[in-house]
Protein backbone atom coordinates (compact mmCIF):
# COMPACT_ATOMS: atom_id res chain seq x y z
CA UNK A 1 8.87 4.50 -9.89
CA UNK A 2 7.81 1.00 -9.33
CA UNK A 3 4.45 -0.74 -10.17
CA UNK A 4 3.27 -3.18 -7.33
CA UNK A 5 0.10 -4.83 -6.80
CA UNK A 6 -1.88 -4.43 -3.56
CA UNK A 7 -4.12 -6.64 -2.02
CA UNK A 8 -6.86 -5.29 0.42
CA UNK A 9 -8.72 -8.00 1.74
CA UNK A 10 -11.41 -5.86 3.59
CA UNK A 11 -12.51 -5.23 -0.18
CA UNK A 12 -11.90 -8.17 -1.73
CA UNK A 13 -9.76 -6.56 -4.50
CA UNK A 14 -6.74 -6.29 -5.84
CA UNK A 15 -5.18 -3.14 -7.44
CA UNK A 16 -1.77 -2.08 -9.57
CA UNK A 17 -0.40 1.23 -8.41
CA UNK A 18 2.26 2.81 -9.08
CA UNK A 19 4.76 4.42 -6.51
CA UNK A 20 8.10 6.35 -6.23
CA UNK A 21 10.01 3.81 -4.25
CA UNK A 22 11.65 6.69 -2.66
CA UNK A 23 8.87 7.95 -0.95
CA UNK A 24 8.20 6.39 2.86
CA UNK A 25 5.14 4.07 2.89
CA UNK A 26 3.38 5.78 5.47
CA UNK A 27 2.63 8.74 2.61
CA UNK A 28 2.31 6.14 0.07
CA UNK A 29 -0.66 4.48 2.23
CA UNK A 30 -2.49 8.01 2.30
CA UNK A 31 -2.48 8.42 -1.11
CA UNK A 32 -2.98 4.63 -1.87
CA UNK A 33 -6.48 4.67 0.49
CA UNK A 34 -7.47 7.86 -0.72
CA UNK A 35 -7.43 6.52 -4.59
CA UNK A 36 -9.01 3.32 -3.51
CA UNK A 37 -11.41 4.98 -1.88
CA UNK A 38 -12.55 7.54 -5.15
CA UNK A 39 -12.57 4.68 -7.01
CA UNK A 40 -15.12 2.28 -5.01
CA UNK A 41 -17.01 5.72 -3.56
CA UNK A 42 -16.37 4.77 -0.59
CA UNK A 43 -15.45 6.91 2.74
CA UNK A 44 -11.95 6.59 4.58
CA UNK A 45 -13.06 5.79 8.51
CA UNK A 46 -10.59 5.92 11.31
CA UNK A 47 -6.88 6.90 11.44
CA UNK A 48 -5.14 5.44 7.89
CA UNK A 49 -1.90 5.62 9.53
CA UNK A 50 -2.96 2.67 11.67
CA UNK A 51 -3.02 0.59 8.29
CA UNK A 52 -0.46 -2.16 8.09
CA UNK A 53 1.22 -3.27 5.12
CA UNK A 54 2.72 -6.61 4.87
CA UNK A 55 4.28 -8.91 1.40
CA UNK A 56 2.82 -11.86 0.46
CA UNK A 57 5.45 -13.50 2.37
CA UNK A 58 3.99 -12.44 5.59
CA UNK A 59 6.80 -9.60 6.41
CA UNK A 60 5.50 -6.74 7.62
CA UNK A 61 6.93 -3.93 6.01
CA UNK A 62 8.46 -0.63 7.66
CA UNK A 63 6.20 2.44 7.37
CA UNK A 64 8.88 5.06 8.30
CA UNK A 65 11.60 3.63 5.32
CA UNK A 66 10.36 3.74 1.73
CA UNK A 67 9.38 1.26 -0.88
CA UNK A 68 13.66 0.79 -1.73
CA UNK A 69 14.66 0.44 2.03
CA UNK A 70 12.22 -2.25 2.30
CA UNK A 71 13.23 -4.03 -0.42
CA UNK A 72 10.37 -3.87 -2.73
CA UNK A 73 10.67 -4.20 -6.55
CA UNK A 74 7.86 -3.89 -9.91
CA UNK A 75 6.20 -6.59 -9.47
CA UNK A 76 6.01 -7.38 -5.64
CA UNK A 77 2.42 -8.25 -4.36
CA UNK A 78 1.52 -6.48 -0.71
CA UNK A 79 -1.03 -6.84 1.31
CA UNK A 80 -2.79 -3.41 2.82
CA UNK A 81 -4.70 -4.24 6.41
């Protein structure tokens, strides 16, 4: 498990989740917009898996290979769009 923080500008927050860096990011992004989602009571529109997720850096970030395969580490700041 690593802790990363992820931006999602559409809300203007930041958040600190936890994920199994083994798991691809396109299940990770389900479960990370469903959470944010409970918290701010808020309802999920449109297709999630359309979601991008890019680092701070400006690299996108491959959906299909996990949190490990892309490189990401506790710590690392993404952005969800």
């Amino acid at each position: 498990m690593i802790i990363v923080e992820i931006e999602v500008p559409m809300m203007g927050k930041r958040y600190d989740f936890q994920i199994d860096e083994m798991v691809p990011l396109y299940e990770v992004k389900e479960e990370v917009a469903e959470m944010i989602c409970r918290k701010e009571q808020c309802l999920v529109k449109g297709d999630v898996q359309r979601l991008l997720i890019w680092t701070r850096s400006g690299r996108e970030l491959s959906q299909e290979y996990s949190a490990q395969e892309n490189g990401l580490r506790t710590g690392d700041q993404i952005i969800m769009v």
